[in-house]
Protein backbone atom coordinates (compact mmCIF):
# COMPACT_ATOMS: atom_id res chain seq x y z
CA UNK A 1 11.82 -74.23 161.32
CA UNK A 2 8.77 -73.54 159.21
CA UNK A 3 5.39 -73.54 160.98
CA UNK A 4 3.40 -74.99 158.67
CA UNK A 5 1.20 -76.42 161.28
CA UNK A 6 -0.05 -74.39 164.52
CA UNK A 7 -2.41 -75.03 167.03
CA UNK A 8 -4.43 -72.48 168.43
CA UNK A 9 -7.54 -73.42 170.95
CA UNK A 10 -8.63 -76.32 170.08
CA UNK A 11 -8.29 -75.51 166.53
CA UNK A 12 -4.85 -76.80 164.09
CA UNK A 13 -4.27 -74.48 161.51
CA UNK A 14 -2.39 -74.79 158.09
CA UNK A 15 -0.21 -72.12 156.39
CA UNK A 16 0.45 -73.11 152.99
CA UNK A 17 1.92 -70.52 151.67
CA UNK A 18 2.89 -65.93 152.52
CA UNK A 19 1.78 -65.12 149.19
CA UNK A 20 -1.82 -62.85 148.69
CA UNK A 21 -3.53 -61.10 146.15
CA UNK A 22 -4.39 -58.27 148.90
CA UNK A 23 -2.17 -55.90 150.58
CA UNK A 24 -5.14 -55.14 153.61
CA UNK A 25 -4.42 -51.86 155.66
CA UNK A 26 -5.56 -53.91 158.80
CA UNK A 27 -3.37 -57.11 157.85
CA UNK A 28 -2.04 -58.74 161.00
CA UNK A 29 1.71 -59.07 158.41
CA UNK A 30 2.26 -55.28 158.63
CA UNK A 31 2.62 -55.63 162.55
CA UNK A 32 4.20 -58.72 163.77
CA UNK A 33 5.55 -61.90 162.14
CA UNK A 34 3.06 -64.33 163.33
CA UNK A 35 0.24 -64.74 165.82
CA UNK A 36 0.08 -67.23 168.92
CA UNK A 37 3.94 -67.13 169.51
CA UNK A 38 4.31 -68.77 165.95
CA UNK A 39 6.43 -67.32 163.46
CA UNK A 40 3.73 -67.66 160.14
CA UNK A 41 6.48 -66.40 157.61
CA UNK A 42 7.90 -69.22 155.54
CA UNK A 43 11.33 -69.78 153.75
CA UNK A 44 9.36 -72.07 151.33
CA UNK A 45 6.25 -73.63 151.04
CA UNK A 46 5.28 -77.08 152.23
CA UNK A 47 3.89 -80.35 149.98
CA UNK A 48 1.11 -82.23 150.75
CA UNK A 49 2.91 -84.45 152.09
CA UNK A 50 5.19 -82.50 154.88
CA UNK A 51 1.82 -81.11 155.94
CA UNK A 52 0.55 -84.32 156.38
CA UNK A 53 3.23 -85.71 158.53
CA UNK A 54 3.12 -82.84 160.73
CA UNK A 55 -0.87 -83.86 161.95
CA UNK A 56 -1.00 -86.96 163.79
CA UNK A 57 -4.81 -87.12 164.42
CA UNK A 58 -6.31 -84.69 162.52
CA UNK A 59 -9.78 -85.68 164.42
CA UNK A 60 -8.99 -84.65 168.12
CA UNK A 61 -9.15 -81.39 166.90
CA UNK A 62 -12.48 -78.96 166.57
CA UNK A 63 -11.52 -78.24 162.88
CA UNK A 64 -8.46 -78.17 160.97
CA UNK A 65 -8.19 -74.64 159.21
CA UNK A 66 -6.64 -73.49 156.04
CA UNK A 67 -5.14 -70.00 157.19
CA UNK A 68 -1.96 -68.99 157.57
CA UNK A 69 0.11 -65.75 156.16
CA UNK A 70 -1.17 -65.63 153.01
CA UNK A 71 -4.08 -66.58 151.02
CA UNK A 72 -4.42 -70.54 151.24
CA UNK A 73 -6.64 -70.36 147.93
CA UNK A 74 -3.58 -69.83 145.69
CA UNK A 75 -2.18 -73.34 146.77
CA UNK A 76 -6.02 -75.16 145.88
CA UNK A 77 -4.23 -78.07 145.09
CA UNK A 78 -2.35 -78.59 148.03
CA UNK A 79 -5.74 -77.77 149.97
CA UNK A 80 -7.80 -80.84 147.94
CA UNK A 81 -4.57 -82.97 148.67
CA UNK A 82 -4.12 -82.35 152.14
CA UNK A 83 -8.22 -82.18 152.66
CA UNK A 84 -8.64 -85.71 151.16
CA UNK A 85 -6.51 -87.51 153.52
CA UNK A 86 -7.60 -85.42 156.48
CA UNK A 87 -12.09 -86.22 155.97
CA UNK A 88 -10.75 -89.67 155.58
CA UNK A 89 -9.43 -89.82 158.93
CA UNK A 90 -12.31 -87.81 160.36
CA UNK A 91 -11.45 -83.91 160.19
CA UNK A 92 -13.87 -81.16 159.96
CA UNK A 93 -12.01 -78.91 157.18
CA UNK A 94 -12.16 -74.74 157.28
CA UNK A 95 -11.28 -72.23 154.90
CA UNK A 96 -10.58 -69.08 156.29
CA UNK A 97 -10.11 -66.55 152.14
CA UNK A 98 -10.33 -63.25 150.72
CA UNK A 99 -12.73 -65.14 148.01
CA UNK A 100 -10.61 -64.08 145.32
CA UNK A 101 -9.70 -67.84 144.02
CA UNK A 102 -11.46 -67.77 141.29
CA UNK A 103 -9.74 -64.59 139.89
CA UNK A 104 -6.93 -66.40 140.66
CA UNK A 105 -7.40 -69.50 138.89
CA UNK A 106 -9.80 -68.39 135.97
CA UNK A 107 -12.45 -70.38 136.57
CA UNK A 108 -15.17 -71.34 139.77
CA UNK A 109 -12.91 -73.54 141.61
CA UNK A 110 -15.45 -73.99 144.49
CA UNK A 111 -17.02 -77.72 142.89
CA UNK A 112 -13.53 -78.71 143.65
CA UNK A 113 -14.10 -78.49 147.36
CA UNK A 114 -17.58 -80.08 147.45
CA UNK A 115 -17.02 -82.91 150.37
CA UNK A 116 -13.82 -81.92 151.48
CA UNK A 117 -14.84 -78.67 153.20
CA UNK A 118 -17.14 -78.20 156.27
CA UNK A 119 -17.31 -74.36 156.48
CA UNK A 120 -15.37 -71.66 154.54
CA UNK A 121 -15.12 -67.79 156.02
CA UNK A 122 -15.04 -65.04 153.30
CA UNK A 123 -13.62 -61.88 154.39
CA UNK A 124 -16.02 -59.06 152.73
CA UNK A 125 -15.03 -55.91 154.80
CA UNK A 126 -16.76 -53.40 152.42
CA UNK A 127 -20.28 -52.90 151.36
CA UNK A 128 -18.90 -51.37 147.90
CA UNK A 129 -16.22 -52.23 145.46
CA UNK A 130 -14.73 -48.82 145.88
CA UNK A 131 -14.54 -48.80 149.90
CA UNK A 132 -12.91 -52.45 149.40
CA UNK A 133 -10.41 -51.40 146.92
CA UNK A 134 -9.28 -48.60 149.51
CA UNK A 135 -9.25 -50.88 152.16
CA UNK A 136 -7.79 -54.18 150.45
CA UNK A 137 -5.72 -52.94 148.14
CA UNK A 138 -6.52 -56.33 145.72
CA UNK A 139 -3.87 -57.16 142.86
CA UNK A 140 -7.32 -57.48 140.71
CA UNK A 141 -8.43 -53.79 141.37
CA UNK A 142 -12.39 -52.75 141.97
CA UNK A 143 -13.05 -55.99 139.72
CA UNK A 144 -12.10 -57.86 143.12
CA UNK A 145 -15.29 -57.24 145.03
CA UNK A 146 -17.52 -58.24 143.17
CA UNK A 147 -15.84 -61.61 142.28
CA UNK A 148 -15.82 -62.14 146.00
CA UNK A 149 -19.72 -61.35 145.97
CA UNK A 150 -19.65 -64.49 143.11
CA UNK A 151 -17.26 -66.72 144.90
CA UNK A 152 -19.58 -66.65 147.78
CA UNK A 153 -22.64 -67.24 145.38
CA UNK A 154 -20.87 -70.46 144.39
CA UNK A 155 -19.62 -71.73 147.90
CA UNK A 156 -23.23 -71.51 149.34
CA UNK A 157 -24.59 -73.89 146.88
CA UNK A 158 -22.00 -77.05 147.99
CA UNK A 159 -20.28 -75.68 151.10
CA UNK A 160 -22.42 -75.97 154.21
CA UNK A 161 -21.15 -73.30 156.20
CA UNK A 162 -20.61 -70.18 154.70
CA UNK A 163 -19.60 -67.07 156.20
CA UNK A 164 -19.12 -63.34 155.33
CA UNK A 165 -16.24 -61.79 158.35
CA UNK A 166 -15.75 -58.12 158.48
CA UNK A 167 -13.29 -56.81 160.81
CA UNK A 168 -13.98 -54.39 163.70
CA UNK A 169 -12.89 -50.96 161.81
CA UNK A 170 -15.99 -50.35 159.67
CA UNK A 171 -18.05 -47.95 160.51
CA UNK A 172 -21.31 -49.31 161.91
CA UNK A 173 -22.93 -48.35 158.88
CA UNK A 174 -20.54 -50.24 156.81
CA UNK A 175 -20.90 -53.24 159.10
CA UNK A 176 -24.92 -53.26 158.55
CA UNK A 177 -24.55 -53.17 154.76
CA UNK A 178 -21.99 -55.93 154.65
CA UNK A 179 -24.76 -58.22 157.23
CA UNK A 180 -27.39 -57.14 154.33
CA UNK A 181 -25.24 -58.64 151.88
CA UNK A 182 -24.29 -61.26 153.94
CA UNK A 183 -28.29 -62.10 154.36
CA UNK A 184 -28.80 -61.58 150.43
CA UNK A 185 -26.13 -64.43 149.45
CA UNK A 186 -27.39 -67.27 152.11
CA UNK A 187 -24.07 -66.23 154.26
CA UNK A 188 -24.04 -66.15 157.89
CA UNK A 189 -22.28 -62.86 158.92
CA UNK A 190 -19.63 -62.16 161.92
CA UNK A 191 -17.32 -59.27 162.58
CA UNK A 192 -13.93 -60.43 164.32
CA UNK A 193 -11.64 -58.48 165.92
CA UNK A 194 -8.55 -56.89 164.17
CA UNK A 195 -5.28 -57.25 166.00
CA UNK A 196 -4.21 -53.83 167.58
């Protein structure tokens, strides 16, 4: 069966969709098919609607988050869908993205989200556009990073929490620019573990 629902914690988490526009040296996909004893890869991607019937009461949990084995940004409809019904019934929404959706979708989709999303986390994990094309490998080349440097512009002016993830490869060096930029944007900053 497809897990398009998972619960991990106290946290319920929604894969949309295994496609990305980054092939990440440190991607969890290259090792295992899933995380939490859940099998994340998908034989087709769920509606609105299956997701919804799959979350009985969306507020008993700490947040419902967008992040599965892909990027959820590429399904943005689905998200507003799915996102609408869930604030109505008292959800606290999460976005966990590469912040490459507007790249995706040629234009700033962020105003789209304003009121249906609580906090969104931006994985940065480079200080330059160079380091993150070697490390993320992006479908949209060195023109990736700083769109995600943009996309995180946007989301700090209507999301309320923002934040900038790096995983716990970089150099320490690499780590302290990213914070910088973090700090520059408005973002709050956190490095997370990568799984080994």
């Amino acid at each position: 069966m497809n897990n398009y629902v998972y619960k991990l914690g106290n946290a319920l988490y929604i894969n949309l969709t295994n496609r990305c526009t980054n092939r990440c040296r440190f991607c969890v996909r290259n090792k295992c098919s899933g995380v939490g004893g859940y099998d994340l890869w998908l034989d087709r991607e769920p509606t609105p609607q299956e997701v919804i019937d799959r979350i009985d009461a969306p507020s008993k949990y700490n947040e419902i988050v967008f992040c599965g084995y892909g990027e959820p940004m590429v399904k943005l409809d689905e998200i507003i869908a799915i996102a609408r019904v869930l604030k109505e019934k008292g959800a606290r929404i999460r976005i966990n993205t590469n912040g490459q959706a507007n790249l995706y979708h040629g234009k700033n989709v962020v105003p789209e989200l304003e009121g249906l999303v609580d906090a969104i986390s931006i994985s940065l994990n480079a200080p330059t556009a160079e380091k993150y094309d070697q490390l993320c490998h992006s479908i949209y080349g060195a023109e990736a990073f700083d769109a995600v440097l943009d996309f995180a512009r946007e989301c700090v002016k209507i999301i309320p929490k923002v934040v900038f993830t790096v995983v716990d490869i970089l150099p320490p060096e690499d780590m302290e620019r990213c914070r910088r930029i973090a700090e520059q944007i408005g973002a709050e900053f956190r490095v997370r573990g990568m799984m080994r």
